[in-house]
PDB file of N, CA and C in Angstrom:
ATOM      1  N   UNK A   1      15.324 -13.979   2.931  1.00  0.00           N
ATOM      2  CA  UNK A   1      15.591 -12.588   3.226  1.00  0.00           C
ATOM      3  C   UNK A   1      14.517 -11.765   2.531  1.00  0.00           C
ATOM      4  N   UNK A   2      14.108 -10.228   3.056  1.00  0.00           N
ATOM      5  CA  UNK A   2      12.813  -9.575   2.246  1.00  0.00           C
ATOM      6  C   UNK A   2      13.842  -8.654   1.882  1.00  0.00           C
ATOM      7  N   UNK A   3      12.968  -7.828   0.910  1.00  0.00           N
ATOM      8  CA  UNK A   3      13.960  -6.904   0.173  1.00  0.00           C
ATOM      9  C   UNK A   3      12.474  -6.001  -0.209  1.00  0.00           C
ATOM     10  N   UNK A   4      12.469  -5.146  -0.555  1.00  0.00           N
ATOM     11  CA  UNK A   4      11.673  -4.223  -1.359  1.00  0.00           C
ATOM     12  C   UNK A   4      11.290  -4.206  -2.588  1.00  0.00           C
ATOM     13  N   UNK A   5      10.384  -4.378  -3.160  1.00  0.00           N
ATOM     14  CA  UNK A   5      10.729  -3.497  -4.658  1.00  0.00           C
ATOM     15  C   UNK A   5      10.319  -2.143  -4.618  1.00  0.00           C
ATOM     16  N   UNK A   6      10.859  -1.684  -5.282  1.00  0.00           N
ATOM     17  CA  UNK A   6      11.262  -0.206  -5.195  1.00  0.00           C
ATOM     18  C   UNK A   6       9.906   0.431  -5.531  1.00  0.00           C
ATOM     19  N   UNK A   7       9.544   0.221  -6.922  1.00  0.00           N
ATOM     20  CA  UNK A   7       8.416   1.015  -7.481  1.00  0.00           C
ATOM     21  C   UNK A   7       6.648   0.760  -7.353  1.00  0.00           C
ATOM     22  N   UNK A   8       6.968  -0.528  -6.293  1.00  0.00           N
ATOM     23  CA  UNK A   8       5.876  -0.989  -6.075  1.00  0.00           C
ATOM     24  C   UNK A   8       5.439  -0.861  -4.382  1.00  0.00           C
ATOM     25  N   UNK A   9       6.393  -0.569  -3.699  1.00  0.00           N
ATOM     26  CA  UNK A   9       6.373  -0.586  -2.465  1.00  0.00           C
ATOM     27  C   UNK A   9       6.478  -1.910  -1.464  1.00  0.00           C
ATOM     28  N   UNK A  10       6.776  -3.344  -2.260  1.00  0.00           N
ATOM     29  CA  UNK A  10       6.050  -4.339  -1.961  1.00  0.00           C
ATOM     30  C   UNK A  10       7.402  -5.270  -1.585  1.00  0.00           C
ATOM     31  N   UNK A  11       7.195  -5.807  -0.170  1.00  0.00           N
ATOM     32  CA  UNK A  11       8.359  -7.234   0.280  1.00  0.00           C
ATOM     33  C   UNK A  11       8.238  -8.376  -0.968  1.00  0.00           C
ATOM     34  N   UNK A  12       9.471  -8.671  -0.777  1.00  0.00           N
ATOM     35  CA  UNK A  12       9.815  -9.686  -1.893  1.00  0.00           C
ATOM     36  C   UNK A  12      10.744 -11.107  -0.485  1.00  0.00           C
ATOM     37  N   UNK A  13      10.274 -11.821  -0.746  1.00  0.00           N
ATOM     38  CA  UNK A  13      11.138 -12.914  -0.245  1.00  0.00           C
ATOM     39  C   UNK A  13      12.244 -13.249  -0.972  1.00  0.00           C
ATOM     40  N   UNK A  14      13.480 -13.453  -0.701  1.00  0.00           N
ATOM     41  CA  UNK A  14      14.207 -13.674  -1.905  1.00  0.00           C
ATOM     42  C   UNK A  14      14.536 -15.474  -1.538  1.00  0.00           C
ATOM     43  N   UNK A  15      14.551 -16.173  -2.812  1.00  0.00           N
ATOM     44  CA  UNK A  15      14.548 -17.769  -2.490  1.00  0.00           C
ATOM     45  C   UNK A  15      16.095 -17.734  -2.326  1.00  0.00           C
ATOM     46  N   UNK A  16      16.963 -17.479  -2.977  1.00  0.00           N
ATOM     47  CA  UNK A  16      18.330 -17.952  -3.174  1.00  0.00           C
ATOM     48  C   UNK A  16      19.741 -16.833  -2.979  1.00  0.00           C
ATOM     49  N   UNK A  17      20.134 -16.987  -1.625  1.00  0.00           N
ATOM     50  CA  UNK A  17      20.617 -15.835  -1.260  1.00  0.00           C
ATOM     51  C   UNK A  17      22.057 -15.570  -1.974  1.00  0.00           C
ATOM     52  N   UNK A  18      22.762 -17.101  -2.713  1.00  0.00           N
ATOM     53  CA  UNK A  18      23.475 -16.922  -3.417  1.00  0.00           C
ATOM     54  C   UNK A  18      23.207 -16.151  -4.737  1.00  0.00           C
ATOM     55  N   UNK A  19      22.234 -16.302  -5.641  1.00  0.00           N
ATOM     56  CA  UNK A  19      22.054 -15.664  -6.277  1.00  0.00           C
ATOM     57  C   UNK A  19      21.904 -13.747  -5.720  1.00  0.00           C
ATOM     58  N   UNK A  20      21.489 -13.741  -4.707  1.00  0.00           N
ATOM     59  CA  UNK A  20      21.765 -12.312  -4.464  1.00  0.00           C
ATOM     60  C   UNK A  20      22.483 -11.636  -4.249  1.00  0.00           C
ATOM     61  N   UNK A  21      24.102 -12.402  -3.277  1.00  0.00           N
ATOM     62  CA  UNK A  21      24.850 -11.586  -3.202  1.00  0.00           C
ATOM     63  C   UNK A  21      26.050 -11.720  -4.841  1.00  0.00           C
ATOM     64  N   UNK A  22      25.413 -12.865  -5.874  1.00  0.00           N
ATOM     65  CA  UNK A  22      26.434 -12.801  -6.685  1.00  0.00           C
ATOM     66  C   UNK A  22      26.706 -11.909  -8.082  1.00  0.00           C
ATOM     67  N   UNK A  23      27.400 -11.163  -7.865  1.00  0.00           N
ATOM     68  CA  UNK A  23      27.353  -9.796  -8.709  1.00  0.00           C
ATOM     69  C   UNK A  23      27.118 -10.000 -10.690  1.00  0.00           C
ATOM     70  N   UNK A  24      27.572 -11.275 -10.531  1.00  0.00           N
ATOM     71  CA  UNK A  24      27.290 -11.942 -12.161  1.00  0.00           C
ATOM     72  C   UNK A  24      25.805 -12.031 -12.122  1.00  0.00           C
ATOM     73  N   UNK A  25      24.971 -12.560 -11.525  1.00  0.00           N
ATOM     74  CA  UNK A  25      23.452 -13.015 -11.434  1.00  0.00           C
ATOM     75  C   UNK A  25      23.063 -11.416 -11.110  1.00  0.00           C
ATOM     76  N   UNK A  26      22.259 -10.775 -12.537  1.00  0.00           N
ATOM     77  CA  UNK A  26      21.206  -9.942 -12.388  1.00  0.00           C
ATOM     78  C   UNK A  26      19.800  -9.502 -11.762  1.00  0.00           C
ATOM     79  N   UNK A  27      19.560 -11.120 -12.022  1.00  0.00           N
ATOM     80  CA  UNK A  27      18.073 -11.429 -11.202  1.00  0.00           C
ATOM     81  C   UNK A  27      18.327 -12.153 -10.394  1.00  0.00           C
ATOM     82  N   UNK A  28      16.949 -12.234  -9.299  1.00  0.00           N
ATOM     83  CA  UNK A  28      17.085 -12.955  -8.244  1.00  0.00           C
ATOM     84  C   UNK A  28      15.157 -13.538  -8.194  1.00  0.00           C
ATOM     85  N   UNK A  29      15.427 -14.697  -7.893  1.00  0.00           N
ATOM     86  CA  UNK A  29      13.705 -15.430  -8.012  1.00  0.00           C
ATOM     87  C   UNK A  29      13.365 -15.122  -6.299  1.00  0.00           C
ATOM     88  N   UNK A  30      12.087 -14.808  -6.845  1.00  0.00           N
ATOM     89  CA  UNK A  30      11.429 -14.560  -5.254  1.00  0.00           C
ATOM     90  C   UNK A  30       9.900 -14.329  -5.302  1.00  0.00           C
ATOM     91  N   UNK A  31       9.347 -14.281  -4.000  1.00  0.00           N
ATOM     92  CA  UNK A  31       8.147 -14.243  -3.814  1.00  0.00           C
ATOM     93  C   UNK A  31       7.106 -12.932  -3.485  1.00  0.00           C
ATOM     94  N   UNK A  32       6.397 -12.353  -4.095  1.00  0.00           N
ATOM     95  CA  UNK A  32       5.900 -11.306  -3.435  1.00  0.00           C
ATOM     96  C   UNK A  32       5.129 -11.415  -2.153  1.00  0.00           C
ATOM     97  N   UNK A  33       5.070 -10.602  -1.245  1.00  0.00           N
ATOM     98  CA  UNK A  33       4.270 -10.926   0.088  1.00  0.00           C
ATOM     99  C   UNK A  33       3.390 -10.288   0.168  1.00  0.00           C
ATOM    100  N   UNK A  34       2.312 -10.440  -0.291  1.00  0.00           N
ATOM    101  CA  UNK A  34       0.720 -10.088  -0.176  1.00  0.00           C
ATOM    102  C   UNK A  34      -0.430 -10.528  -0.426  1.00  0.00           C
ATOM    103  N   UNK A  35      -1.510 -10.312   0.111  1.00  0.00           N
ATOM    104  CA  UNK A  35      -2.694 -11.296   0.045  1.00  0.00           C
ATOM    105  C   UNK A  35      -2.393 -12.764   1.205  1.00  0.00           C
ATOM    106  N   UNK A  36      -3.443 -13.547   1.939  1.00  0.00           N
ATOM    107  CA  UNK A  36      -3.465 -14.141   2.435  1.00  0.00           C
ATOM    108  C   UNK A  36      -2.676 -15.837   2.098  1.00  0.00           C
ATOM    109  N   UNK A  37      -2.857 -16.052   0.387  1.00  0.00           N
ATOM    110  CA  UNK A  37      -1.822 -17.222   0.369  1.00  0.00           C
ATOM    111  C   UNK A  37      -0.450 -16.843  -0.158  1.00  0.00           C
ATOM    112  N   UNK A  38       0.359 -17.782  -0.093  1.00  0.00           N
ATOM    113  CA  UNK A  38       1.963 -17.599  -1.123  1.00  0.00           C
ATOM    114  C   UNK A  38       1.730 -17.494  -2.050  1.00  0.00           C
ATOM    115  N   UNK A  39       2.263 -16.821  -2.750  1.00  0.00           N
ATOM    116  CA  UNK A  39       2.621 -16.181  -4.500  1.00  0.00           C
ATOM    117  C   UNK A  39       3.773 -17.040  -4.729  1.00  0.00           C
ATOM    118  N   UNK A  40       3.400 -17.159  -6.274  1.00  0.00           N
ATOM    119  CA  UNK A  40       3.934 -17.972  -7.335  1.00  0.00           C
ATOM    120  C   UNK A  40       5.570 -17.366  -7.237  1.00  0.00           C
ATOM    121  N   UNK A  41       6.491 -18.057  -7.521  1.00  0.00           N
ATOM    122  CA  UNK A  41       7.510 -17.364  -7.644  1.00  0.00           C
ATOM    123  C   UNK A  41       7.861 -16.336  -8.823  1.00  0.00           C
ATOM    124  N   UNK A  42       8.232 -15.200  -8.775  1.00  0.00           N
ATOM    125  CA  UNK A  42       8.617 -14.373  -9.732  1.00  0.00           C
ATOM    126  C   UNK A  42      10.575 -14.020 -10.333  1.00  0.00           C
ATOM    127  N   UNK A  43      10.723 -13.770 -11.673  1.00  0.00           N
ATOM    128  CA  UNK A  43      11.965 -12.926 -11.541  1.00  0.00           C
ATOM    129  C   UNK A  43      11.812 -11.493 -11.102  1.00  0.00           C
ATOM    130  N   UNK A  44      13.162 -11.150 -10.568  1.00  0.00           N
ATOM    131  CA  UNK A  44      13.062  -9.920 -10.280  1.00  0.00           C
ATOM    132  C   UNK A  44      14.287  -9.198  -9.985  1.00  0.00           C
ATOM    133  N   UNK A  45      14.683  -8.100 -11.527  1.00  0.00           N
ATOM    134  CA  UNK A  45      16.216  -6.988 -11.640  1.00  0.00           C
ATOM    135  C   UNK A  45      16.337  -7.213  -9.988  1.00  0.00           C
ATOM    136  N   UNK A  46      17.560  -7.315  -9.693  1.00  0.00           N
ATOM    137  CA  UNK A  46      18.470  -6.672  -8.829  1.00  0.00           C
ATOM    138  C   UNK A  46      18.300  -5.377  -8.637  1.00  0.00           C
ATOM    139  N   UNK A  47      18.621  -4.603  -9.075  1.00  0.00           N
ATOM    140  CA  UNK A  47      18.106  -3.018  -9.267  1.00  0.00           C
ATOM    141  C   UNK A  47      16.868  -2.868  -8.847  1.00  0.00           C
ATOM    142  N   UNK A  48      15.881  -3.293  -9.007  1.00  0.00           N
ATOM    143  CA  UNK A  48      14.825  -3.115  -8.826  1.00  0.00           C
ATOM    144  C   UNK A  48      14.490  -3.136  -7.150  1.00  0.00           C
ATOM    145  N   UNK A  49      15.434  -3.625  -6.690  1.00  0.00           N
ATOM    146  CA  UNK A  49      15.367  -4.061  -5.266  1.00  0.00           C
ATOM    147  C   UNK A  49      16.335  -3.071  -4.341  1.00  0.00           C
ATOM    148  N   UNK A  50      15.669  -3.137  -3.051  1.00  0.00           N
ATOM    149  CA  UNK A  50      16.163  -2.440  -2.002  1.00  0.00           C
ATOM    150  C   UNK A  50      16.212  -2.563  -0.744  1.00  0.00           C
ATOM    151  N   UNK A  51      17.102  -2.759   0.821  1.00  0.00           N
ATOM    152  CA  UNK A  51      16.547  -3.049   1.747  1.00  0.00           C
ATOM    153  C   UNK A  51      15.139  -2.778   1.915  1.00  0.00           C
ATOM    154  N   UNK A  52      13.959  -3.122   3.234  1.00  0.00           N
ATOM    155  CA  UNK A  52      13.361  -2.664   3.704  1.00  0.00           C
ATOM    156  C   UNK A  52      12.976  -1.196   4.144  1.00  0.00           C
ATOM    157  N   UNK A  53      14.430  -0.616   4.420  1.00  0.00           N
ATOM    158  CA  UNK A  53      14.336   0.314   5.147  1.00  0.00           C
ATOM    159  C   UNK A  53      14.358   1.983   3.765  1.00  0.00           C
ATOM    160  N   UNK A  54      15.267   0.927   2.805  1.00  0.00           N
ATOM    161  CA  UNK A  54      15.100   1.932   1.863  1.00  0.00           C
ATOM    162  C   UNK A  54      16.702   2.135   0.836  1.00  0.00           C
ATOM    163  N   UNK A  55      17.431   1.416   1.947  1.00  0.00           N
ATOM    164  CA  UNK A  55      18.728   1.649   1.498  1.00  0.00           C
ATOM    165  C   UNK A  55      19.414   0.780   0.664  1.00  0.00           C
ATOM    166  N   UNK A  56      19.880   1.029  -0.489  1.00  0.00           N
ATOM    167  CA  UNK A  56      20.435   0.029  -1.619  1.00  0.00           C
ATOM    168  C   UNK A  56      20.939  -0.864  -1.461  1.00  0.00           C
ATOM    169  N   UNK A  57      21.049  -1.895  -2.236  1.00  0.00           N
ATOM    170  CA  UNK A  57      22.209  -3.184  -1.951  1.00  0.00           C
ATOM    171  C   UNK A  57      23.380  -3.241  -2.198  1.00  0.00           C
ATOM    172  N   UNK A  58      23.962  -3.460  -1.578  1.00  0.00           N
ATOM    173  CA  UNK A  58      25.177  -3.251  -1.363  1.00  0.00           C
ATOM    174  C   UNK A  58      25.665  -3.356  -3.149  1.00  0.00           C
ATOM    175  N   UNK A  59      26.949  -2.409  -3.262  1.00  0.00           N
ATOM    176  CA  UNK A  59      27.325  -2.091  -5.077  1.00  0.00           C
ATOM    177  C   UNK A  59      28.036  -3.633  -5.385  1.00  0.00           C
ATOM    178  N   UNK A  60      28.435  -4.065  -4.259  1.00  0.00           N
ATOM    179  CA  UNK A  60      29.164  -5.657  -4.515  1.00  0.00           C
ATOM    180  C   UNK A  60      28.300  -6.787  -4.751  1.00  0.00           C
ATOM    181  N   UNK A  61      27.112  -6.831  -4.585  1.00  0.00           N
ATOM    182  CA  UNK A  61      25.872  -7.567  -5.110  1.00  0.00           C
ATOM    183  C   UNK A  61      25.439  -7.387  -6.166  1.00  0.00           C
ATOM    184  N   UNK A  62      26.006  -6.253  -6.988  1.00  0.00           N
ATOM    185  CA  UNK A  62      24.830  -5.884  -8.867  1.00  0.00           C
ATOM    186  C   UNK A  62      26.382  -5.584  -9.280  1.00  0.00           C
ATOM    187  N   UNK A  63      27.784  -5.148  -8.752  1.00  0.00           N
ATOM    188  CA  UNK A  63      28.565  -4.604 -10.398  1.00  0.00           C
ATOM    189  C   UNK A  63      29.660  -5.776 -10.173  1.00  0.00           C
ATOM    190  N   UNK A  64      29.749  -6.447 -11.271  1.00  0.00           N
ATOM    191  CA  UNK A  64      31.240  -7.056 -11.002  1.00  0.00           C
ATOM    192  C   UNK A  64      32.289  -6.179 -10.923  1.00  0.00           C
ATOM    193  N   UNK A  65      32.165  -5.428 -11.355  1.00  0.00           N
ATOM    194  CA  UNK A  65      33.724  -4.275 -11.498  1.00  0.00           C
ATOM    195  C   UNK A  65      33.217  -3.622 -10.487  1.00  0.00           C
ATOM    196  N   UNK A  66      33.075  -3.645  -9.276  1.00  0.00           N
ATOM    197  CA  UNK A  66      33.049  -2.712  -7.922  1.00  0.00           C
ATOM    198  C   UNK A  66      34.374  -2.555  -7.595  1.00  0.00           C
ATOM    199  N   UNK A  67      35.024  -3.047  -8.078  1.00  0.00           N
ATOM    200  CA  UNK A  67      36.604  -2.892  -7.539  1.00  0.00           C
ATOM    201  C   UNK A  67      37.730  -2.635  -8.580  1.00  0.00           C
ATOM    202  N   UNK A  68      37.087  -2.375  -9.527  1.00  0.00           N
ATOM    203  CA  UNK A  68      38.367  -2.185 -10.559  1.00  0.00           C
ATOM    204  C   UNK A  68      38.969  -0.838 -10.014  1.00  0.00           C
ATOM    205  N   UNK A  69      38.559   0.130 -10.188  1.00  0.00           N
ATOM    206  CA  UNK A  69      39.441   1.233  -9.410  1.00  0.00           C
ATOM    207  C   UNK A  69      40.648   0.976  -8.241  1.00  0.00           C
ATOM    208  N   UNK A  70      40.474   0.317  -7.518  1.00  0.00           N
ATOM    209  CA  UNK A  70      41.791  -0.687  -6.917  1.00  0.00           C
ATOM    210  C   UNK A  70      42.683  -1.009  -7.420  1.00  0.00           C
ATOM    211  N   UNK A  71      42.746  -1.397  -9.043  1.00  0.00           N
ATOM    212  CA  UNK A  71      43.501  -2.778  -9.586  1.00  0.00           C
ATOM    213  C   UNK A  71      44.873  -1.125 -10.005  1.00  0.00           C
ATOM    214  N   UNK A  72      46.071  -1.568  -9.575  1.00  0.00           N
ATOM    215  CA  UNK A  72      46.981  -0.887 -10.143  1.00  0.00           C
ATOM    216  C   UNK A  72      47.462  -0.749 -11.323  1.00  0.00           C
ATOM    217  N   UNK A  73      47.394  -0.532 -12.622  1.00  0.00           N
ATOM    218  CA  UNK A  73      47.587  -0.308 -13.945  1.00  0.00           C
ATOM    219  C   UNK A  73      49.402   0.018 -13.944  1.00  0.00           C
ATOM    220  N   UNK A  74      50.115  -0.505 -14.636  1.00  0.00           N
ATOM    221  CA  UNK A  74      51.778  -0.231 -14.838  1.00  0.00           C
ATOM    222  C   UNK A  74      51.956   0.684 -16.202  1.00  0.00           C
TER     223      UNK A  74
END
């Protein structure tokens, strides 16, 4: 899957899509896409990343507590 990095402007391949959607795993290993051969694999924040188009990843991919507000308290 490509993803963005944000501050660089630059596609990232991501190797391990479990690691991306899993909200415990911060980083995700991947490849930058530029220049004519493959790049070395890199880490790279979650945060740091963004669809293509521009739009964030989903909040259930970076917070484990995306859902505590749900949980009913007695």
């Amino acid at each position: 899957m490509f993803l963005k990095l944000r501050e660089r402007d630059l596609l990232i391949a991501v190797e391990n899509l479990q690691d991306l959607t899993n909200p415990y795993e911060t980083h995700v290993s991947g490849r930058l896409q530029w220049g004519d051969e493959e790049q070395d694999p890199e880490t790279f924040n979650k945060n740091d990343l963004c669809f293509p188009s521009g739009e964030d990843l989903p909040r259930c991919w970076r917070d484990v507590h995306f859902r505590d507000r749900e949980v009913v308290h007695d």
